[in-house]
Protein backbone atom coordinates (compact mmCIF):
# COMPACT_ATOMS: atom_id res chain seq x y z
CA UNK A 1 -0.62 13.46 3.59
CA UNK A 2 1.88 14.32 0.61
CA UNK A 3 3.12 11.68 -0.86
CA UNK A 4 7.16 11.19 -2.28
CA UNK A 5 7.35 11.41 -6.17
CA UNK A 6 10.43 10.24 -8.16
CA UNK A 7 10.96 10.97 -11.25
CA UNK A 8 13.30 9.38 -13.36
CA UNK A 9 15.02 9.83 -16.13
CA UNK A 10 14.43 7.35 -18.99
CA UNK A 11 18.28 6.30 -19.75
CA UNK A 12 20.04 4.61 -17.04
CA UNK A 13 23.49 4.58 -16.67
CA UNK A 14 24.02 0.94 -14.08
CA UNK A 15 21.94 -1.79 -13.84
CA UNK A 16 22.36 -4.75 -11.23
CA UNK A 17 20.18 -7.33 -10.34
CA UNK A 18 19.89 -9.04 -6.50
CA UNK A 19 17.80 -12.01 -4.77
CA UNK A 20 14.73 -11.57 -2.63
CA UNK A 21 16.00 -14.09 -0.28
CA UNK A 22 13.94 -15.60 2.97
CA UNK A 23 15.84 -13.11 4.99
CA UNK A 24 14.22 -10.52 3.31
CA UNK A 25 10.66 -11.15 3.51
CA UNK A 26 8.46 -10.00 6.54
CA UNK A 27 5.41 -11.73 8.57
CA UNK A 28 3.26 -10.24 5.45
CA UNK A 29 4.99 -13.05 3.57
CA UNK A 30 6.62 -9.41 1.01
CA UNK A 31 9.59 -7.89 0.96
CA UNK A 32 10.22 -5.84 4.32
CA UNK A 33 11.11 -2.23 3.79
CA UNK A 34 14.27 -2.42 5.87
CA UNK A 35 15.53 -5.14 3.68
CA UNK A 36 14.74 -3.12 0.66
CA UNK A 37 16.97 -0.72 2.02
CA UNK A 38 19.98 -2.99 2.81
CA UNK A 39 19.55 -4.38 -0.97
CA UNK A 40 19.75 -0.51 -2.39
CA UNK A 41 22.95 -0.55 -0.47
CA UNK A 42 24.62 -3.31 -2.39
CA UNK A 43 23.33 -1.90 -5.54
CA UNK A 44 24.75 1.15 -4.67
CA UNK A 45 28.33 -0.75 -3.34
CA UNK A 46 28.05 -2.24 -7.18
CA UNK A 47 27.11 1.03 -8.63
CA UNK A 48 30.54 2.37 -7.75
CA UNK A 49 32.64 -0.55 -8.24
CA UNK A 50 31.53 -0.44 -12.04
CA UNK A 51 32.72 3.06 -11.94
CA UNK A 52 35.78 1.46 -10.51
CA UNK A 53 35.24 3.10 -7.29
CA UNK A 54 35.25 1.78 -3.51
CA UNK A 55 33.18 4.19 -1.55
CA UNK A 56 35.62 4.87 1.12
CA UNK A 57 38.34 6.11 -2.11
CA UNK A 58 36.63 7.66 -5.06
CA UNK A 59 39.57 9.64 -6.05
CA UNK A 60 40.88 10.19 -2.78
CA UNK A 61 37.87 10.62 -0.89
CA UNK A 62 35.11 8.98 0.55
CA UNK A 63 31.01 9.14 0.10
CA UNK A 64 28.15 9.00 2.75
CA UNK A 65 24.22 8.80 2.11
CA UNK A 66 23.53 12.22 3.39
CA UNK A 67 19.36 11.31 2.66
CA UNK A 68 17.25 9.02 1.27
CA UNK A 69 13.95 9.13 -0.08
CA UNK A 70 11.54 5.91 -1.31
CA UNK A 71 8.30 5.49 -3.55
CA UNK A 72 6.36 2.07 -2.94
CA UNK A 73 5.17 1.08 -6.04
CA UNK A 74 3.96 -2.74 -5.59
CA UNK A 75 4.93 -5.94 -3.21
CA UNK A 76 7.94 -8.13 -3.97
CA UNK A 77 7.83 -11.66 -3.12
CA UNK A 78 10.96 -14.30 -1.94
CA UNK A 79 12.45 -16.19 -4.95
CA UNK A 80 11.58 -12.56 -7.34
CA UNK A 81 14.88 -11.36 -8.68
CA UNK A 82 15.36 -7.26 -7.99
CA UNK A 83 17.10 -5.55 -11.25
CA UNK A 84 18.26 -2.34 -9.30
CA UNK A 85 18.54 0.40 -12.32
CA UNK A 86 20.51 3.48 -11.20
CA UNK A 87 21.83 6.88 -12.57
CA UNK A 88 23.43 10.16 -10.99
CA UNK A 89 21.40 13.36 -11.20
CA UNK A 90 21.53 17.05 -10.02
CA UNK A 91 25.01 17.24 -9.43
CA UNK A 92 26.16 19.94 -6.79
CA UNK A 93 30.17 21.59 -5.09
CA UNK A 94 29.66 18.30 -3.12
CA UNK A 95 27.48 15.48 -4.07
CA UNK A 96 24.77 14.20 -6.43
CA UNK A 97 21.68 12.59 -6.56
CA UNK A 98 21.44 8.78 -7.31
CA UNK A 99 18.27 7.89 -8.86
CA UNK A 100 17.50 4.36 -8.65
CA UNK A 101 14.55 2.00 -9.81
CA UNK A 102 14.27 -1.87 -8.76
CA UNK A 103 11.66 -3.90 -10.59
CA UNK A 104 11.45 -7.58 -10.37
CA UNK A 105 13.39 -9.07 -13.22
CA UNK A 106 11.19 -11.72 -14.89
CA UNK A 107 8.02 -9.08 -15.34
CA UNK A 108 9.56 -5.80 -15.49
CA UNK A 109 6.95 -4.83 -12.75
CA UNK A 110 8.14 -1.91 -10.85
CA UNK A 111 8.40 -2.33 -7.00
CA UNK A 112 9.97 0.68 -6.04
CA UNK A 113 12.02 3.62 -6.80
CA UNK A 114 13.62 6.52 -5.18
CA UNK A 115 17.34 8.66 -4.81
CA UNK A 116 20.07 9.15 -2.26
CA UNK A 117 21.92 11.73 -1.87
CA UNK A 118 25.35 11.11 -1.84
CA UNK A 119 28.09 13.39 -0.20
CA UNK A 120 31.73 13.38 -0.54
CA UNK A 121 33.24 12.86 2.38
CA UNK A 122 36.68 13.74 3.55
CA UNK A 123 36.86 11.27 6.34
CA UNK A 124 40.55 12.03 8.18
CA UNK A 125 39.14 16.27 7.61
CA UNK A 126 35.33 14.84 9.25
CA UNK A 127 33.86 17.34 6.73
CA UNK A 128 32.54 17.37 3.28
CA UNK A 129 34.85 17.49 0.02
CA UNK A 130 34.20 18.73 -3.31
CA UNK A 131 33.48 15.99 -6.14
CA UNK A 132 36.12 14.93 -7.16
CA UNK A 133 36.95 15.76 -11.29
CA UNK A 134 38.08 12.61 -12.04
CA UNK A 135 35.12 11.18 -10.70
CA UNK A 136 32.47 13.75 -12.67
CA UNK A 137 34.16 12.73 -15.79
CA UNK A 138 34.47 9.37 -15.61
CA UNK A 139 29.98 9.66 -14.81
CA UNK A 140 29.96 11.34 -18.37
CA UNK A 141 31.78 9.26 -20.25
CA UNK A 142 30.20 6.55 -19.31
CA UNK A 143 26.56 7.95 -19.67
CA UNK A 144 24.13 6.53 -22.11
CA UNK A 145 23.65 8.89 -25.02
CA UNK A 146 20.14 9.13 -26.10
């Protein structure tokens, strides 16, 4: 069976960090894949906002996840604190790629790491938009330079 690779870039441009609460931990006693993914969302929600963004108005229009890809990379336990790293890649007419890593705060050891793909989203139209400029700028000003 193939297996997903991520590769990511070694500058990041947003970094967050979240709770492994109770809630998120499964009968393995680890963190349960679905609640991985409802953490990534808030990163993501946070990822925006420090762009100064709400996902339903980046410049007039809105974003979905059009797909989502993961790479387990080791368990993550309740009480661990998640620092969710994440930066926009392979920009296209209508989205991007968000490349994200989360790795457990006080040991820097990697749990897991993947990217969305985002699409802008006119949502009164019901059909895809075009990135918005003032969105594609404000991602390069604000970029790391290495």
């Amino acid at each position: 069976m193939a297996r997903i690779i991520i590769d990511l870039p070694p500058e990041v441009l947003f970094t967050t960090q979240l709770p492994i609460c109770v809630t998120h931990i499964n009968k393995a006693q680890h963190l349960d894949n679905a609640a991985l993914i409802g953490l990534l969302s808030e990163a993501r929600v946070r990822f925006f906002r420090f762009l100064g963004y709400d996902e339903l108005d980046v410049a007039g229009v809105g974003i979905v996840v059009a797909d989502a890809a993961m790479q387990y990379v080791s368990e993550a336990f309740y009480g661990e604190i998640l620092r969710f790293e994440m930066v926009p890649a392979d920009f296209n007419k209508y989205g991007f790629d968000l490349l994200w890593r989360a790795a457990d705060q006080a040991s820097s050891r990697e749990v897991a790491r993947g990217k969305l793909g985002i699409l802008f989203f006119d949502y009164a139209a019901k059909r895809p938009a075009v990135i918005p400029e003032g969105f594609r700028t404000r991602v390069e000003a604000a970029m790391p330079r290495g």
